[in-house]
Protein backbone atom coordinates (compact mmCIF):
# COMPACT_ATOMS: atom_id res chain seq x y z
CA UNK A 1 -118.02 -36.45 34.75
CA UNK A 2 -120.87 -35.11 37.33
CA UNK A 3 -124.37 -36.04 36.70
CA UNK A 4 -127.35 -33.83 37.03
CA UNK A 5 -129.84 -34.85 39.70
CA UNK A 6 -129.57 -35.02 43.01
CA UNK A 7 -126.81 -36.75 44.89
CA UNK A 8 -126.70 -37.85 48.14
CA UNK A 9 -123.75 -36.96 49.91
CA UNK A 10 -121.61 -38.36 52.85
CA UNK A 11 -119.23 -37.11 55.12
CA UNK A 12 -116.33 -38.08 52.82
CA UNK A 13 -117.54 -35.75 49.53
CA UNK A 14 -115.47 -32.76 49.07
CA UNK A 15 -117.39 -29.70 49.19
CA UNK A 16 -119.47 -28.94 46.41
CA UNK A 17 -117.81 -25.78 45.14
CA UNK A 18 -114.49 -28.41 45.02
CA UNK A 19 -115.93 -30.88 42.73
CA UNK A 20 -116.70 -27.91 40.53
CA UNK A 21 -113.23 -26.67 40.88
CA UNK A 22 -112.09 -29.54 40.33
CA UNK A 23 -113.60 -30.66 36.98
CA UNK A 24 -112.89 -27.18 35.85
CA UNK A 25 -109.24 -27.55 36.75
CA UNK A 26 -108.81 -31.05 35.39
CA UNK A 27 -109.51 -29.91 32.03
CA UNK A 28 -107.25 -26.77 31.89
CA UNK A 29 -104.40 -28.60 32.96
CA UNK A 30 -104.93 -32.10 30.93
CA UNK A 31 -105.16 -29.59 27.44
CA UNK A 32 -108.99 -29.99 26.75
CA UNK A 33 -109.52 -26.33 27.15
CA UNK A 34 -106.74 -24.82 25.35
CA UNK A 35 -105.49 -20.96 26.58
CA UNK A 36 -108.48 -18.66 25.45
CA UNK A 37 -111.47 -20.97 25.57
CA UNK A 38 -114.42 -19.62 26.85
CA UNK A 39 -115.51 -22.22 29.67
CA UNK A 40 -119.30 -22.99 30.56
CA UNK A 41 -120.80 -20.10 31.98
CA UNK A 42 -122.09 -19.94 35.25
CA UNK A 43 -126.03 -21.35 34.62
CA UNK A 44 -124.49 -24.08 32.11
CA UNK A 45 -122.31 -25.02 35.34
CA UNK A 46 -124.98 -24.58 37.96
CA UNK A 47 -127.59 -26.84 36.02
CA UNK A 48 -124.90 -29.61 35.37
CA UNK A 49 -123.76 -30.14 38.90
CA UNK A 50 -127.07 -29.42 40.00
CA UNK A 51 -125.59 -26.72 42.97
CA UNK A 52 -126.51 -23.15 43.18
CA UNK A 53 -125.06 -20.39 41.28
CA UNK A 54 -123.11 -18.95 44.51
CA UNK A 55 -120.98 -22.58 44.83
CA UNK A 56 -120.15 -22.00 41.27
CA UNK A 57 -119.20 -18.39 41.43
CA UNK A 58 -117.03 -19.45 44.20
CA UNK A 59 -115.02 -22.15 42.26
CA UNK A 60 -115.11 -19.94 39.09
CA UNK A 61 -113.03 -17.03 42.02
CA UNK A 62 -110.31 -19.50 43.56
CA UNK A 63 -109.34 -20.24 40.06
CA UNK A 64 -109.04 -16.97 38.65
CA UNK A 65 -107.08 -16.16 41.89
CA UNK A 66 -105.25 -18.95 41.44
CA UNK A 67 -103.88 -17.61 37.61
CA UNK A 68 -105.76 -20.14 35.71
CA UNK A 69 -108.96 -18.44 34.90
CA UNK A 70 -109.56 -15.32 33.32
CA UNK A 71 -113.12 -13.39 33.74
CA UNK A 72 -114.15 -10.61 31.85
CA UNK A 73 -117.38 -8.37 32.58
CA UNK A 74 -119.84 -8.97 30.79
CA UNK A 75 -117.92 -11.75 28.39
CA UNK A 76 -117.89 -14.28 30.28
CA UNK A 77 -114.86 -16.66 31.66
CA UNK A 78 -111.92 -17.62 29.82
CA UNK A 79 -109.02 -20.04 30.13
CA UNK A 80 -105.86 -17.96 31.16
CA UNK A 81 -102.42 -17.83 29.59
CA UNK A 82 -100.23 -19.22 32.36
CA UNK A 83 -98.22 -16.76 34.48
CA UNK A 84 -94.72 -17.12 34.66
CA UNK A 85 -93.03 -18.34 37.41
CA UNK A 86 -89.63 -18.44 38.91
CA UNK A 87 -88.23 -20.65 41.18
CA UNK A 88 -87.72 -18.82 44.39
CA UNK A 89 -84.96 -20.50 45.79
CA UNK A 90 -82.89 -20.65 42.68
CA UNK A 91 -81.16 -18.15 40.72
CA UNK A 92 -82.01 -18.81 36.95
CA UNK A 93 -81.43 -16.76 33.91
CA UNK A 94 -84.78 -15.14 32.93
CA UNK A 95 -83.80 -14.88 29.19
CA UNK A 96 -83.74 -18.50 29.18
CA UNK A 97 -86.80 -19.24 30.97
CA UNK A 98 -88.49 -16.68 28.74
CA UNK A 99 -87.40 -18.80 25.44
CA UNK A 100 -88.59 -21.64 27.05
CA UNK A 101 -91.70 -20.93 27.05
CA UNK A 102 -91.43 -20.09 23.65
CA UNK A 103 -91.99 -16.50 24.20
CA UNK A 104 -89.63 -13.49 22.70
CA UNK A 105 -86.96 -11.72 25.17
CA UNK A 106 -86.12 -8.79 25.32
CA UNK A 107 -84.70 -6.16 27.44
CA UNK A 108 -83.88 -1.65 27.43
CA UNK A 109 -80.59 -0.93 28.78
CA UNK A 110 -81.94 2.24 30.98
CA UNK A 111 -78.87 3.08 33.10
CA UNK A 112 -74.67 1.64 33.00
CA UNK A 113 -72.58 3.94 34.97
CA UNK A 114 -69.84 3.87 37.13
CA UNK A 115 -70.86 5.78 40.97
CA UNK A 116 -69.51 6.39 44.01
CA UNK A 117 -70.62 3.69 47.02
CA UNK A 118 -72.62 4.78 49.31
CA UNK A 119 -72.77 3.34 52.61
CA UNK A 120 -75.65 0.52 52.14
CA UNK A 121 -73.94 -0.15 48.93
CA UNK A 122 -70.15 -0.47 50.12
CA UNK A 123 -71.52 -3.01 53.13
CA UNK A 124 -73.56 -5.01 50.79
CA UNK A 125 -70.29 -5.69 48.37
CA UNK A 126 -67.84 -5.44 51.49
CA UNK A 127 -66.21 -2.47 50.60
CA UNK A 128 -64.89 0.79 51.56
CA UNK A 129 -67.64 3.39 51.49
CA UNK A 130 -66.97 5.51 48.78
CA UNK A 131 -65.11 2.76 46.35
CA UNK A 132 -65.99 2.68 42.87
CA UNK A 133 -68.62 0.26 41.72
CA UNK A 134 -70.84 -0.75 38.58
CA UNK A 135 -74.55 -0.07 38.51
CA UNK A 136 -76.64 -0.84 35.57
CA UNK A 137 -80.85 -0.59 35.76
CA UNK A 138 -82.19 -2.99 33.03
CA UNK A 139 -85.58 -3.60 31.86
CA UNK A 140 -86.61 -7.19 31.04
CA UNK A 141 -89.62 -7.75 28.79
CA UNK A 142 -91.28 -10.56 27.69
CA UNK A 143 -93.27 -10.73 24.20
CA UNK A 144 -92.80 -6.69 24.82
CA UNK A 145 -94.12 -6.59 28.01
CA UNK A 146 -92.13 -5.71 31.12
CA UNK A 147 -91.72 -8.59 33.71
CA UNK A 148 -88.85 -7.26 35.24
CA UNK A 149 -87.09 -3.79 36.72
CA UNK A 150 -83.15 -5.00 37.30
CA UNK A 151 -81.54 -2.97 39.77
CA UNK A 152 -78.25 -4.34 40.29
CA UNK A 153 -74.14 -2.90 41.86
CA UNK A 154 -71.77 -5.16 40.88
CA UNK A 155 -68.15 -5.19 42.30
CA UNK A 156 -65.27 -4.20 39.89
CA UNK A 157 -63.15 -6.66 41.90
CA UNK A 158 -64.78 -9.49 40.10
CA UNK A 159 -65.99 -8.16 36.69
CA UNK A 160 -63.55 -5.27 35.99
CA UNK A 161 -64.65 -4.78 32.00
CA UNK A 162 -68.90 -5.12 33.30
CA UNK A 163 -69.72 -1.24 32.28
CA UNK A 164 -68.18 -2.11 28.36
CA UNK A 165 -70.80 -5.00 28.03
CA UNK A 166 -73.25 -4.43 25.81
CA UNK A 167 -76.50 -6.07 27.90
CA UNK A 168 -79.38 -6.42 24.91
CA UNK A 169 -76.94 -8.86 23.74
CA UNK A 170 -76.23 -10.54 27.07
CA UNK A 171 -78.14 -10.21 30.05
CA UNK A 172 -76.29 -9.32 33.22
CA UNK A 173 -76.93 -12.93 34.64
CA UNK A 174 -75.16 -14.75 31.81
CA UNK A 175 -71.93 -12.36 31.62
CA UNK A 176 -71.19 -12.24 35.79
CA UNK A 177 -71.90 -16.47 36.03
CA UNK A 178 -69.49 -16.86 32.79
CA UNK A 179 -66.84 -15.35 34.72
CA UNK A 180 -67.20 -17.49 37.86
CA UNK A 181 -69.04 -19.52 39.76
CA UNK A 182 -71.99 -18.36 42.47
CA UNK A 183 -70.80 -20.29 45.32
CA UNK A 184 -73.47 -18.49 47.89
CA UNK A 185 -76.54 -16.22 47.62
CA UNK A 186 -79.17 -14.85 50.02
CA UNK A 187 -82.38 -13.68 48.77
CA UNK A 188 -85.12 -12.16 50.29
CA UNK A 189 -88.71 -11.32 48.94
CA UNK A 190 -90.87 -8.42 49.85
CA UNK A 191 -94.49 -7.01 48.68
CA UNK A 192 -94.00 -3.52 47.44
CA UNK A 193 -95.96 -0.64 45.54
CA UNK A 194 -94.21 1.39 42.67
CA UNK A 195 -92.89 4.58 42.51
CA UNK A 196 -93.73 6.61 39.66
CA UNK A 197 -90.39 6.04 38.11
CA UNK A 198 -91.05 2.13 38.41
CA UNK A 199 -94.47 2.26 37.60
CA UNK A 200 -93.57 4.08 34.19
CA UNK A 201 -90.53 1.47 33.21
CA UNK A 202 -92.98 -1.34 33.80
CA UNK A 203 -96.01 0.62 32.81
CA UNK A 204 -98.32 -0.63 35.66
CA UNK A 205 -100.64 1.55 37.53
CA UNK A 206 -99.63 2.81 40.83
CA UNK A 207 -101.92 0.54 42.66
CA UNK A 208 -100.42 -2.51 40.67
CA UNK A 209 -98.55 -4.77 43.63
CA UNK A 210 -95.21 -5.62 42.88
CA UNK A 211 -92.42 -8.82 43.93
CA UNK A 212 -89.38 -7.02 45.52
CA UNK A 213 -86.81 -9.69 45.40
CA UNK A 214 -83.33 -8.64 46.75
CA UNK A 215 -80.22 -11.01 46.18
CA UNK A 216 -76.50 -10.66 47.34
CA UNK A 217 -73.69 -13.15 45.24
CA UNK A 218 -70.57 -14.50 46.43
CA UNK A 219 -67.85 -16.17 44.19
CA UNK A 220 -65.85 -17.82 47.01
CA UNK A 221 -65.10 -14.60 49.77
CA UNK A 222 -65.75 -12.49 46.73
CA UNK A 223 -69.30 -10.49 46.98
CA UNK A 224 -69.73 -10.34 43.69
CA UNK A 225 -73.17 -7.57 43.67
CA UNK A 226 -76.20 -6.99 45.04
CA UNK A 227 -79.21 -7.03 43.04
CA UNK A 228 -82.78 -5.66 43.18
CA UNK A 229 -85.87 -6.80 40.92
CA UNK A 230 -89.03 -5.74 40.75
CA UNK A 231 -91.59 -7.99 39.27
CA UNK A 232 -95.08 -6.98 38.55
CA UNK A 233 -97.36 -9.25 40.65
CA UNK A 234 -99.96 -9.98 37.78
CA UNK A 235 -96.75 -10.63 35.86
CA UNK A 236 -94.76 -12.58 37.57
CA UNK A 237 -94.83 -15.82 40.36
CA UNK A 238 -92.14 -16.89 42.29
CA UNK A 239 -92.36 -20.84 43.46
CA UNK A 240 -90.54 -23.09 45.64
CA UNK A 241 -90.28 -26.82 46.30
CA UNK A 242 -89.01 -28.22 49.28
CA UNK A 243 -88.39 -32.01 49.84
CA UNK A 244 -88.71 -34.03 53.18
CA UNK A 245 -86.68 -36.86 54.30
């Protein structure tokens, strides 16, 4: 625990705002400040590492960047509730991940209709321009709250009964990997803003960033569908782990 006083410092201290950060950190993550506490407030913090209130206020910023702070005018500065968090280079089923974290699912069925292929469409699945395909828009929600705008085609080749499915019993991910196995999938991840369509289906603001995460399956030479989701940003974090040999 830091000691107030002055400390003399060498060139191997982390910076001051760190060992603020730090301590702050520490205690969210090891459970002594449970989701909702209100943490120390700025003077408490400043007096007990014996720093000035600027190296405070900047610790007290990374971590409310960083998701696991909360500050509210005027209130003072609370522990956040952990954003969810996807892992970017897997495909998982977000019901699932949802229940894990011991949260309710949810989802609106807002379109399931059979259309025409256009000609970005009948490339993505490999088909004739103008072939019949599945397209279903579904809105995911967790404890009520929209985390996730499901655009997705899906080629009749490979689920031919998909538009009978009833999808607030099943989501879309669970029926299509029941049928088969995903042997390949690209994905790609953009920054985007909201229409006003989007915005209103995940009631967000039209300023509110979003995750535009695009994703093409294969079952063997099959293309089983394309599919694009739009994830809140305030909502929503997408992660990925990478190990070296």
């Amino acid at each position: 625990m830091a000691r107030k006083g002055k400390r003399q410092s060498n060139d191997t201290d982390p910076p001051l705002y760190r060992r603020v950060k730090e301590y702050i950190a520490e205690r969210i993550l090891d459970a002594s400040w449970a989701v909702g506490t209100r943490i120390p407030s700025e003077n408490d913090l400043t007096e007990q590492f014996s720093v000035s209130r600027m190296t405070v206020n900047r610790a007290l910023r990374e971590l409310t960047d960083e998701g696991l702070l909360h500050r509210i005018k005027g209130a003072g500065t609370y522990v956040a509730e952990p954003k969810p968090q996807s892992a970017l280079l897997e495909i998982r089923n977000l019901r699932e991940e949802i229940i894990e974290r011991g949260h309710k699912y949810s989802c609106e069925v807002l379109i399931m209709e059979t259309v025409m292929a256009d000609r970005q469409t009948a490339r993505a699945l490999d088909l004739a321009e103008g072939s019949t395909v599945f397209h279903s828009l579904v809105l995911q929600m967790e404890d009520d709250v929209p985390v996730e705008l499901e655009d997705r085609h899906v080629n009749p080749a490979f689920a031919p009964d998909y538009f009978m499915q009833d999808f607030t019993r099943i989501t879309t991910f669970e029926y299509l990997d029941a049928l088969g196995p995903m042997t390949k999938a690209e994905r790609s991840v953009d920054a985007v803003l909201p229409d006003r369509r989007q915005q209103k289906h995940l009631r967000i603001g039209p300023r509110e960033p979003c995750l535009l995460v695009k994703r093409r399956t294969w079952c063997g030479d099959l293309v089983v569908g394309r599919t694009s989701s739009l994830l809140p940003g305030s909502r929503y974090r997408l992660f990925g782990v990478q190990t070296y040999s």
